[in-house]
N, C-alpha and C. Protein backbone atom coordinates (compact mmCIF):
# COMPACT_ATOMS: atom_id res chain seq x y z
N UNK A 1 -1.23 -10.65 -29.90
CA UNK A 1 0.20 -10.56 -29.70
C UNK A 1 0.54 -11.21 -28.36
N UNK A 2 1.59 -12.32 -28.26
CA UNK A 2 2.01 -12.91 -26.94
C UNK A 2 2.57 -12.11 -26.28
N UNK A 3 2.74 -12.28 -24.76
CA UNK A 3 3.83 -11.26 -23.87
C UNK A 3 4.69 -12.50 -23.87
N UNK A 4 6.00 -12.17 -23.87
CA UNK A 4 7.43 -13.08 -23.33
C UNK A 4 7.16 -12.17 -21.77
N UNK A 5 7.26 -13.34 -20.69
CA UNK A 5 7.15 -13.24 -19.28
C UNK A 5 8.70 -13.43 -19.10
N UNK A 6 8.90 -14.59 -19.41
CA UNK A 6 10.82 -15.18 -19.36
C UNK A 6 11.70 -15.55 -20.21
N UNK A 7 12.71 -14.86 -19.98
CA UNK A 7 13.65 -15.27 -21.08
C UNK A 7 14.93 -15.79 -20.47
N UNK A 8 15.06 -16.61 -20.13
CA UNK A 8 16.76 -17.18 -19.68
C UNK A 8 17.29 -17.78 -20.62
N UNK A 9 18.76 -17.12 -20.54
CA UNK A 9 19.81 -17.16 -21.38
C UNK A 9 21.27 -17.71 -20.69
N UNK A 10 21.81 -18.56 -21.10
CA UNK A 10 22.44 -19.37 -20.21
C UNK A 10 23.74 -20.50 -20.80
N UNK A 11 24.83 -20.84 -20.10
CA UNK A 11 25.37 -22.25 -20.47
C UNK A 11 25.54 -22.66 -18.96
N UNK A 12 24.81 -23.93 -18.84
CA UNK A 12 24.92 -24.88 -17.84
C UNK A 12 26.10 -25.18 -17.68
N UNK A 13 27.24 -25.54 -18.80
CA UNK A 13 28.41 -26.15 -17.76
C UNK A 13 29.12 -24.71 -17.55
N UNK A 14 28.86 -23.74 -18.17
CA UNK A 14 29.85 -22.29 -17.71
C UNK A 14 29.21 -22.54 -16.05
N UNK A 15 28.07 -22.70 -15.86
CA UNK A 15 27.18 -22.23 -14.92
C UNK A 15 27.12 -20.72 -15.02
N UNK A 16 26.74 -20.13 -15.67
CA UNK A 16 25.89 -18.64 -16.43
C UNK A 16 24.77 -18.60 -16.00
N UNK A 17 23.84 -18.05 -15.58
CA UNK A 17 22.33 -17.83 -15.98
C UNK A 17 22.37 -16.20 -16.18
N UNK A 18 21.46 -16.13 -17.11
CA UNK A 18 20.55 -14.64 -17.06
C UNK A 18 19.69 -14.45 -17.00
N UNK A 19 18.53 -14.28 -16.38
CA UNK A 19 17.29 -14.03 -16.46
C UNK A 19 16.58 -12.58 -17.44
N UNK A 20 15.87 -12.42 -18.17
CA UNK A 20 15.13 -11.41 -18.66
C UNK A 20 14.13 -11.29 -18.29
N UNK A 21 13.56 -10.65 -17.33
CA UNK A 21 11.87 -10.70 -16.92
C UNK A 21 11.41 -9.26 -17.93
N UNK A 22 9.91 -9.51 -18.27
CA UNK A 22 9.35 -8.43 -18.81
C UNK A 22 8.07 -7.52 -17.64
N UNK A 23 8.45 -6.46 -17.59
CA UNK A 23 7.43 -5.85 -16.32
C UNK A 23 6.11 -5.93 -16.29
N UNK A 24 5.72 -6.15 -14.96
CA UNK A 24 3.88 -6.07 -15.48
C UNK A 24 3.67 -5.06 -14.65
N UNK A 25 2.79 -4.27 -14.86
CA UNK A 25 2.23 -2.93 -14.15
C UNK A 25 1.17 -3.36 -14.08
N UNK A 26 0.54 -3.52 -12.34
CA UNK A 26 -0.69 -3.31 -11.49
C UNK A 26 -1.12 -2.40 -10.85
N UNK A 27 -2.17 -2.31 -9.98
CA UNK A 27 -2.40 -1.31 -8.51
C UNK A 27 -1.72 -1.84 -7.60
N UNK A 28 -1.97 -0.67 -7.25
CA UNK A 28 -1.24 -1.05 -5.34
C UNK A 28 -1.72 -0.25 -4.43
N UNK A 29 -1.29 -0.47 -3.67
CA UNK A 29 -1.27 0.72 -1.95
C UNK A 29 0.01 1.12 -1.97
N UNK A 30 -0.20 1.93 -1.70
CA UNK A 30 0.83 2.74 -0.93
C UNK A 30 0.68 3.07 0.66
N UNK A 31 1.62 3.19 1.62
CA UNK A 31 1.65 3.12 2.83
C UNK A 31 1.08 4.12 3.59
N UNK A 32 1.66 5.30 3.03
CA UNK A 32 1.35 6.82 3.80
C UNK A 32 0.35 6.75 4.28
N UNK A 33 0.27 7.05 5.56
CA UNK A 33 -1.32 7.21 5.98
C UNK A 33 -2.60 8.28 5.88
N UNK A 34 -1.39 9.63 5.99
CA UNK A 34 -2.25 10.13 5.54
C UNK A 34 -1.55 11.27 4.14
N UNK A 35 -1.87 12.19 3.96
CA UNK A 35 -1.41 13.21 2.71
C UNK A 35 -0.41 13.97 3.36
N UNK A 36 -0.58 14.37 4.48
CA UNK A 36 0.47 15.19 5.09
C UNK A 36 1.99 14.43 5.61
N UNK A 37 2.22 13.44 5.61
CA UNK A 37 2.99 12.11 5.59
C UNK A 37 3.53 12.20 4.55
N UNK A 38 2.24 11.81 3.51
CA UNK A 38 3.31 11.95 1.93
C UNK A 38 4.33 13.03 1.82
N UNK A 39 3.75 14.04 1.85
CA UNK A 39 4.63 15.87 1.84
C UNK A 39 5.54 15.56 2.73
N UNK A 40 5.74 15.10 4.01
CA UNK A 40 6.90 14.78 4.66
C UNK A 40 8.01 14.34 3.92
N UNK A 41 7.84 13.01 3.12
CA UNK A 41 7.97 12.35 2.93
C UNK A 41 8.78 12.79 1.37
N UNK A 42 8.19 13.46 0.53
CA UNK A 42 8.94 14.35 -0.22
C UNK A 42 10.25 15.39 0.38
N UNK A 43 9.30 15.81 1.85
CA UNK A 43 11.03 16.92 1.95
C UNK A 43 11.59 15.95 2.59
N UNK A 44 12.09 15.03 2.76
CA UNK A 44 12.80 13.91 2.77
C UNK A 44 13.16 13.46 4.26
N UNK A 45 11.76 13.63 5.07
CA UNK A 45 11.43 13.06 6.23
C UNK A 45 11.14 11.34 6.07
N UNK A 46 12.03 10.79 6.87
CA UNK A 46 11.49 9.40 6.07
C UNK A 46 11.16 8.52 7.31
N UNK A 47 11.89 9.02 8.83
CA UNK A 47 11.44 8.26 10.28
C UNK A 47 10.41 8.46 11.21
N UNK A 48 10.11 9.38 10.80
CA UNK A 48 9.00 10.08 11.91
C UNK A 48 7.52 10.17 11.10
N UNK A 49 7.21 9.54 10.09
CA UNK A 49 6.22 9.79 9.70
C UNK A 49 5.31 8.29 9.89
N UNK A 50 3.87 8.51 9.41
CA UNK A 50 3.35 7.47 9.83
C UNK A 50 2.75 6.74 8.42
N UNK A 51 2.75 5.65 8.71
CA UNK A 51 2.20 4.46 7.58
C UNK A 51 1.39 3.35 8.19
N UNK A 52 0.27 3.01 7.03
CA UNK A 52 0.10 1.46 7.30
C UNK A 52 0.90 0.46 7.82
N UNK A 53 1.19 -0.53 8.26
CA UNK A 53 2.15 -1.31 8.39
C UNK A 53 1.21 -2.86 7.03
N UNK A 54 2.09 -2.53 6.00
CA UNK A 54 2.03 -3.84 5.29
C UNK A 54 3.33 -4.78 5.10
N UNK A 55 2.50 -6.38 5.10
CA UNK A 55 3.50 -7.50 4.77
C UNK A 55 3.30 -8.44 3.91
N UNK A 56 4.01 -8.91 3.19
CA UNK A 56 3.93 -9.80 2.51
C UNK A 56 4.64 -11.08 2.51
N UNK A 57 3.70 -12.02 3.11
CA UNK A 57 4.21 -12.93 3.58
C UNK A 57 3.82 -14.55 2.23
N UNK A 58 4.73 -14.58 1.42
CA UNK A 58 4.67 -15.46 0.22
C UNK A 58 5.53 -16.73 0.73
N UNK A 59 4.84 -17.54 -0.04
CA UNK A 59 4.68 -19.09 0.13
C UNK A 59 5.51 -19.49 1.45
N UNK A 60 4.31 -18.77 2.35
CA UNK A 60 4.12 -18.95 3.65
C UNK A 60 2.81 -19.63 4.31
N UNK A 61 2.41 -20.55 5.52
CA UNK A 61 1.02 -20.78 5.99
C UNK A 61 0.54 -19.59 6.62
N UNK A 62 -0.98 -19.57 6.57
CA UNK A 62 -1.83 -19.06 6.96
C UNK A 62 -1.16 -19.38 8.43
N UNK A 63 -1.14 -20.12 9.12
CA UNK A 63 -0.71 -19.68 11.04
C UNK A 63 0.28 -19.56 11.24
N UNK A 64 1.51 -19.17 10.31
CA UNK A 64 2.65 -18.78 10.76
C UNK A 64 2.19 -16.99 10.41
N UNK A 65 1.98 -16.53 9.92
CA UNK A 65 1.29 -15.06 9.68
C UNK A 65 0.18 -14.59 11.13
N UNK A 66 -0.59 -15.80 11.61
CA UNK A 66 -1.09 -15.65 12.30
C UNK A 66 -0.67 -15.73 13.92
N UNK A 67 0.56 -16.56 13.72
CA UNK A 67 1.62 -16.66 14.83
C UNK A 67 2.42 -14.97 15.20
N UNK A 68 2.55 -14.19 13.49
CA UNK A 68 3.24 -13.43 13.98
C UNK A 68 2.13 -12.29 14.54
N UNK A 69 0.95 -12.30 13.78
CA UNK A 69 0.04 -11.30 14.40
C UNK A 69 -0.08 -11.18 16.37
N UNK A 70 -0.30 -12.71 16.47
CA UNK A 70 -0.30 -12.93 18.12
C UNK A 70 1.06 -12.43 18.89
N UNK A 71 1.88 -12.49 18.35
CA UNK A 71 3.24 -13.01 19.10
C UNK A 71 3.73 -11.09 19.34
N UNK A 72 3.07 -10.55 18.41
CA UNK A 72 3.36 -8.58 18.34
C UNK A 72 1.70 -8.04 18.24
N UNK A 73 1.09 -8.50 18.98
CA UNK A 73 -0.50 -8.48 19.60
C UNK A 73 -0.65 -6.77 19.54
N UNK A 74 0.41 -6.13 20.09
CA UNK A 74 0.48 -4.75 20.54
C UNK A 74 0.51 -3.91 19.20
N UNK A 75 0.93 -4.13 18.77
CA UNK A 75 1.38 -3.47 17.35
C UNK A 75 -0.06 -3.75 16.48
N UNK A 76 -0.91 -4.87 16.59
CA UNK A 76 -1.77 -5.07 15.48
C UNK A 76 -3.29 -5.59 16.47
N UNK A 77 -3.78 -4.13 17.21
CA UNK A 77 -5.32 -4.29 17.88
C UNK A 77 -5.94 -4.58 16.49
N UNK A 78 -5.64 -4.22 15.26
CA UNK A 78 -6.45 -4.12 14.02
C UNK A 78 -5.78 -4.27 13.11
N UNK A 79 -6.24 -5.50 12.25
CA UNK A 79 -5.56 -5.93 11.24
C UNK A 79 -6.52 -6.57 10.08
N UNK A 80 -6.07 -6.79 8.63
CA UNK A 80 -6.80 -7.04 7.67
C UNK A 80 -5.33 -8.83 7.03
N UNK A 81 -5.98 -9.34 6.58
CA UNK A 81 -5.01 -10.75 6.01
C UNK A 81 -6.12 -10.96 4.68
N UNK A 82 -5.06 -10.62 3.67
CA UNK A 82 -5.34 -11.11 2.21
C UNK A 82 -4.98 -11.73 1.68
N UNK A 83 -5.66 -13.34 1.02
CA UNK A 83 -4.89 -13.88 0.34
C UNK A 83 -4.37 -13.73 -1.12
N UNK A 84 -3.52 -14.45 -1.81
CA UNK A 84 -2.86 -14.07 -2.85
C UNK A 84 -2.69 -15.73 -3.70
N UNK A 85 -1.85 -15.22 -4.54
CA UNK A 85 -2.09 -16.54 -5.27
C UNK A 85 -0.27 -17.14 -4.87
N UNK A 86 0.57 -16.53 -4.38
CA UNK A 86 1.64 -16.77 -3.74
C UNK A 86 1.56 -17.08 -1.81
N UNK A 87 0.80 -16.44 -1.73
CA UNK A 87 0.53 -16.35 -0.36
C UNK A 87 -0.25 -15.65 0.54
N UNK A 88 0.28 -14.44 1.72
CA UNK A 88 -0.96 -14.09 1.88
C UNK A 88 -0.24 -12.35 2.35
N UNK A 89 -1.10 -11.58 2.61
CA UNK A 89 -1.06 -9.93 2.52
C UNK A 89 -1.11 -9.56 4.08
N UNK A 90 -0.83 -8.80 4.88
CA UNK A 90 -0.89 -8.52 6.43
C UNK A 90 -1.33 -7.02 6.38
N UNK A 91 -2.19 -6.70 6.37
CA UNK A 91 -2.53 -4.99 6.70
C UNK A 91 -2.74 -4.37 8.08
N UNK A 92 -2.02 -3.78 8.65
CA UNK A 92 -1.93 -3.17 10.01
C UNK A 92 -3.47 -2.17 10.04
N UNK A 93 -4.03 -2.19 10.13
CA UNK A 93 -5.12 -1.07 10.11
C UNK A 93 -5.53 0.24 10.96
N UNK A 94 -4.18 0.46 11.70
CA UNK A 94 -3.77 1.49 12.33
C UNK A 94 -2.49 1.56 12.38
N UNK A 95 -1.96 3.20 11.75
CA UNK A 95 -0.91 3.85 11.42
C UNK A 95 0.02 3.32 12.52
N UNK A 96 1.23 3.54 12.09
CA UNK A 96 2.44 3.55 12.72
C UNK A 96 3.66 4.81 12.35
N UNK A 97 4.68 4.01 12.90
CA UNK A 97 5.68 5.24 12.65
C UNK A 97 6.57 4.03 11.91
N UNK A 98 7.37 4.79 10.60
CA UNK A 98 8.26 3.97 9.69
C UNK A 98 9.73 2.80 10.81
N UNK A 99 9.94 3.79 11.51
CA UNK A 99 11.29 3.29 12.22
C UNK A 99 10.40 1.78 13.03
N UNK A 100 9.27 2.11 13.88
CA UNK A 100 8.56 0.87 14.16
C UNK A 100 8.53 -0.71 13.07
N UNK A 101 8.09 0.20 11.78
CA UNK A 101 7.65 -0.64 10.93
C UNK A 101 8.50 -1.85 10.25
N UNK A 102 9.88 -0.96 10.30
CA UNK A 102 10.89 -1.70 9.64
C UNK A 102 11.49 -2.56 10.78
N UNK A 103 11.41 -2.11 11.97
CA UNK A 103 11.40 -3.31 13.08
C UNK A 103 10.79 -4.36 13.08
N UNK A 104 9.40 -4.35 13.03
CA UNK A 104 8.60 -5.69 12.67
C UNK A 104 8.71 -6.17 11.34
N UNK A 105 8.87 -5.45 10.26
CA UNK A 105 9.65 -6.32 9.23
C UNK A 105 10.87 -6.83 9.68
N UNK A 106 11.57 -6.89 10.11
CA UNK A 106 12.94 -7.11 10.49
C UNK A 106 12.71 -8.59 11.18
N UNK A 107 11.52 -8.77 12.36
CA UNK A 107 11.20 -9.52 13.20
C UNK A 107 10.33 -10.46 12.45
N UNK A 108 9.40 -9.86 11.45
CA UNK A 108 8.64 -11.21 10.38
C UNK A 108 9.35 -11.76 9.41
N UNK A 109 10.64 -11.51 9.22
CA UNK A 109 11.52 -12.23 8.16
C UNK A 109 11.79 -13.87 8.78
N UNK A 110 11.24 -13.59 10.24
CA UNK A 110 11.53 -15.39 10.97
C UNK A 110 10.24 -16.10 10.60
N UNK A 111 9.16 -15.16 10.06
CA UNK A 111 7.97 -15.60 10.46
C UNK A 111 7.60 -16.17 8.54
N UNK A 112 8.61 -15.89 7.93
CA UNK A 112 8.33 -15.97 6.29
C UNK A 112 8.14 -14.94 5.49
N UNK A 113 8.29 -12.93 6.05
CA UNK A 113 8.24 -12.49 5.09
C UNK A 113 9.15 -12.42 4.01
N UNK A 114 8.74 -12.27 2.98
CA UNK A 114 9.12 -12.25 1.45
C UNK A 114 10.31 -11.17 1.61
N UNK A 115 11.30 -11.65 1.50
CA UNK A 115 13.02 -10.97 1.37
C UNK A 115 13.05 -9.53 0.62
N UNK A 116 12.20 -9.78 -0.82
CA UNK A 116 12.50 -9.36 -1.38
C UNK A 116 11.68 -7.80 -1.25
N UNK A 117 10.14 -8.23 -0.69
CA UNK A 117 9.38 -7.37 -0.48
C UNK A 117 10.09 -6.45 0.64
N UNK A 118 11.07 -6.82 1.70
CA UNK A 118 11.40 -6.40 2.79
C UNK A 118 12.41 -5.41 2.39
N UNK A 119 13.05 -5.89 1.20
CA UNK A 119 14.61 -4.87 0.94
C UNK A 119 14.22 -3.31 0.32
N UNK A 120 12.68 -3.80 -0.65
CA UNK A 120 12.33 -2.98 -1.38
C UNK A 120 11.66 -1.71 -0.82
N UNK A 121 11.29 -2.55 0.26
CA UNK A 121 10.57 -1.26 0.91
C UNK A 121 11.45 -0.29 2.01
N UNK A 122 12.69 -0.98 2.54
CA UNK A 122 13.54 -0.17 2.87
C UNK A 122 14.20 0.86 1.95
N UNK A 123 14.76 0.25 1.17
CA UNK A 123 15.37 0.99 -0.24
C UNK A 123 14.51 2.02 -0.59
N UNK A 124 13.02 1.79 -0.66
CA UNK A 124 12.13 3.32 -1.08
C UNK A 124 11.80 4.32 0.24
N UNK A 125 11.59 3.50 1.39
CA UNK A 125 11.05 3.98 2.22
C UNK A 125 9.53 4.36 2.65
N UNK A 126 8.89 3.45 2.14
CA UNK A 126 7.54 3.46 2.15
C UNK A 126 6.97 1.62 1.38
N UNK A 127 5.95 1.29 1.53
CA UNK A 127 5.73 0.01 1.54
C UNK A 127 4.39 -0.03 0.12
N UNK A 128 4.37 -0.95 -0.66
CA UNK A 128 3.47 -0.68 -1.59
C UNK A 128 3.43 -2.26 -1.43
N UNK A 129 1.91 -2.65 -1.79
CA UNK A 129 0.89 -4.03 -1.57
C UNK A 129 -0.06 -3.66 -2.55
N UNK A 130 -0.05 -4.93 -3.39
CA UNK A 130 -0.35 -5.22 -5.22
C UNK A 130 -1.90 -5.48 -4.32
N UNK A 131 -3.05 -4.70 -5.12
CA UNK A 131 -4.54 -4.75 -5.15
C UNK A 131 -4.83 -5.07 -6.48
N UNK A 132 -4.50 -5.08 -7.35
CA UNK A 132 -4.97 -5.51 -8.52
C UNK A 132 -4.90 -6.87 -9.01
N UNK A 133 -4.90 -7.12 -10.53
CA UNK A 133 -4.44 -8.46 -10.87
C UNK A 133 -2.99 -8.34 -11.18
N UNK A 134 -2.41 -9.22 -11.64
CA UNK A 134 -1.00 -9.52 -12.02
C UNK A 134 -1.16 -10.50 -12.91
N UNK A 135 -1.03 -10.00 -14.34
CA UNK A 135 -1.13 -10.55 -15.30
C UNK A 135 -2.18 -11.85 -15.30
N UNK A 136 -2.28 -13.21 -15.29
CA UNK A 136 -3.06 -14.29 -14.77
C UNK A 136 -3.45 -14.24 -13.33
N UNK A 137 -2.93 -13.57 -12.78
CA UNK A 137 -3.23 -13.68 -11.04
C UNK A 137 -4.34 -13.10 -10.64
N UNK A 138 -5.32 -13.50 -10.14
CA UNK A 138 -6.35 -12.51 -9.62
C UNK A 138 -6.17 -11.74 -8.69
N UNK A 139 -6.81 -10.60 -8.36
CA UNK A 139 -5.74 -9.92 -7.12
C UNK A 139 -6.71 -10.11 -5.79
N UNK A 140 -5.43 -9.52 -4.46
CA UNK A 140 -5.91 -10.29 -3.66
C UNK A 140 -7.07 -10.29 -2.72
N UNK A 141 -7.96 -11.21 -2.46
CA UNK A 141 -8.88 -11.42 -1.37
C UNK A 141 -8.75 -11.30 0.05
N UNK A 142 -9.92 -10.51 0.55
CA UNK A 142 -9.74 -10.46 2.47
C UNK A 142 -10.29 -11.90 2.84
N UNK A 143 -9.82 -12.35 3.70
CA UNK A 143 -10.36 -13.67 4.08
C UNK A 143 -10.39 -13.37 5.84
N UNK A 144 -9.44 -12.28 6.09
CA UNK A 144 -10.12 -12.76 7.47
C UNK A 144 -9.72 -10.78 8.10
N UNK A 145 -10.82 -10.24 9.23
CA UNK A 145 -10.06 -9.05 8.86
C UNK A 145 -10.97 -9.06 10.75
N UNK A 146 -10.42 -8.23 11.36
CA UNK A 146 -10.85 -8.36 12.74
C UNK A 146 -11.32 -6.82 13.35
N UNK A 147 -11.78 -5.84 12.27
CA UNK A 147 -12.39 -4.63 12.13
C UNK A 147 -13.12 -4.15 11.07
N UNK A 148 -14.30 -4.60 10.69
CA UNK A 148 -14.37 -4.21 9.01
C UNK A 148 -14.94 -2.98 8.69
N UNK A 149 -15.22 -2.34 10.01
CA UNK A 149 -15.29 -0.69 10.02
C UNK A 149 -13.98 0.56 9.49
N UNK A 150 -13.29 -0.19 10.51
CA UNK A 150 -11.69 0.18 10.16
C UNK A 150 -11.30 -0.65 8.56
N UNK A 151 -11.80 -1.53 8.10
CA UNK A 151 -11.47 -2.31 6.70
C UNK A 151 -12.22 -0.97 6.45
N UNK A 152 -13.50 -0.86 6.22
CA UNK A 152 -13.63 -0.26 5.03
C UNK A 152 -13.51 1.42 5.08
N UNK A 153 -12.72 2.06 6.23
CA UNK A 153 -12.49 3.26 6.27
C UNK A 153 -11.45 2.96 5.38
N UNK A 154 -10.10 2.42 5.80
CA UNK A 154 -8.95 1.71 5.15
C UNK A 154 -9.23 2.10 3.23
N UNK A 155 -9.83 1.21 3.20
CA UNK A 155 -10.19 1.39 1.69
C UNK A 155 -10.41 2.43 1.05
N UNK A 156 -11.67 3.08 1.72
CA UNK A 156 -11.82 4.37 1.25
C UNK A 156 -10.39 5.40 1.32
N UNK A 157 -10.19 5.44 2.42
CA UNK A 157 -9.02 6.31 2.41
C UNK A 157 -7.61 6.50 1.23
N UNK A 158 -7.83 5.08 1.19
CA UNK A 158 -6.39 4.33 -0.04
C UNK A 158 -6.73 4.80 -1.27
N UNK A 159 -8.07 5.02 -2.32
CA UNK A 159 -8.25 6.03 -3.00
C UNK A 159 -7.16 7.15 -3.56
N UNK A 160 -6.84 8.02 -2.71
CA UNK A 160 -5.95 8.93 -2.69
C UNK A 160 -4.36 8.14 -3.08
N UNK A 161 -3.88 6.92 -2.48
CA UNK A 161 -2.78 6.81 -2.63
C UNK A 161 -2.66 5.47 -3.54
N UNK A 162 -3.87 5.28 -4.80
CA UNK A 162 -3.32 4.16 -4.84
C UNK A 162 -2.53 4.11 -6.35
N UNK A 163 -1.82 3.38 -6.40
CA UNK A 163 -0.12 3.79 -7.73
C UNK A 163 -0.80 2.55 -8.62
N UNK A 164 0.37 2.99 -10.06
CA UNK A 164 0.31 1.82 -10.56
C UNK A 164 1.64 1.56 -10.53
N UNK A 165 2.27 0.33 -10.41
CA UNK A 165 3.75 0.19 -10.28
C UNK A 165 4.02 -0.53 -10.99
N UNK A 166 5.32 -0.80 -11.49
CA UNK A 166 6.02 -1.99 -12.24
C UNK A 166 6.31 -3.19 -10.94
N UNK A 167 5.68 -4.34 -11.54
CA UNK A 167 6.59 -5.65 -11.14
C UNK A 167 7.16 -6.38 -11.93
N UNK A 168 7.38 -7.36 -11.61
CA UNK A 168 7.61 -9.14 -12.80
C UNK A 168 6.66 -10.11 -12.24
N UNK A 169 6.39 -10.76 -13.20
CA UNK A 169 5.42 -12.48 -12.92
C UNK A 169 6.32 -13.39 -12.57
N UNK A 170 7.00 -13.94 -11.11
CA UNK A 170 7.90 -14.48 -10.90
C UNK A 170 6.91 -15.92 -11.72
């Protein structure tokens, strides 16, 4: 059985478009750092708690990601960079506080993060980064990570929080 990925529906001279995307459900991360965060986070603490800091920085270069790592040095002693088949992944590898977080998102939107990834994670209040595949996509690779003690605590820890979510195959 085929999946329909896209369906646009449309008249060019109306200038109409519609798009129909069909969802794909992967893994992910989730941000929370730790479990007691999450529970915050339910009674509807949403500034004071702490998270990963993830980014997603799509059809962006590798040294503009790396420009922004340098340029907010303070914020990221430890960090993980995954690539993707759009681009590439930014993992903070030590917690933060949300109100921080959405600051440096705010400040990597110069640097190429993904708009869309940026709105979404305000709107929920917590940050989720695709580990799996995506339909044809393989999911994503560490290519460069500057703690791999802290990488693979990271990992282990994520266990506990990791979702399956709906996306689309842009």
């Amino acid at each position: 059985m085929g999946r329909i990925k896209r369906l646009r529906i449309g008249n060019k001279v109306l200038g109409i478009k519609i798009m129909v995307m069909k969802p794909v459900f992967t893994w992910g991360f989730s941000s929370f750092a730790w479990k007691w965060d999450l529970e915050q986070f339910k009674k509807g603490e949403y500034w004071n708690i702490r998270h990963y800091p993830f980014f997603d920085f799509d059809t962006t270069r590798l040294e503009r990601v790396r420009w922004f790592i340098v340029d907010y040095k303070d914020f990221f002693p430890d960090y993980a960079i995954l690539k993707t088949s759009a681009g590439y992944h930014l993992i903070g590898l030590e917690p933060l506080y949300w109100r921080t977080i959405v600051d440096l998102m705010l400040r990597a939107l110069n640097y190429g993060l993904d708009t869309m990834f940026f709105r979404i994670c305000v709107l929920r209040g917590f940050a989720v980064l695709r580990y799996g595949s995506k339909g044809k996509k393989p999911k994503p690779r560490l290519i460069e990570c500057s703690n791999m003690y802290l990488w693979n605590r990271f990992i282990k820890s994520r266990a506990k929080f990791l979702v399956m979510y709906e996306t689309t195959n842009w």
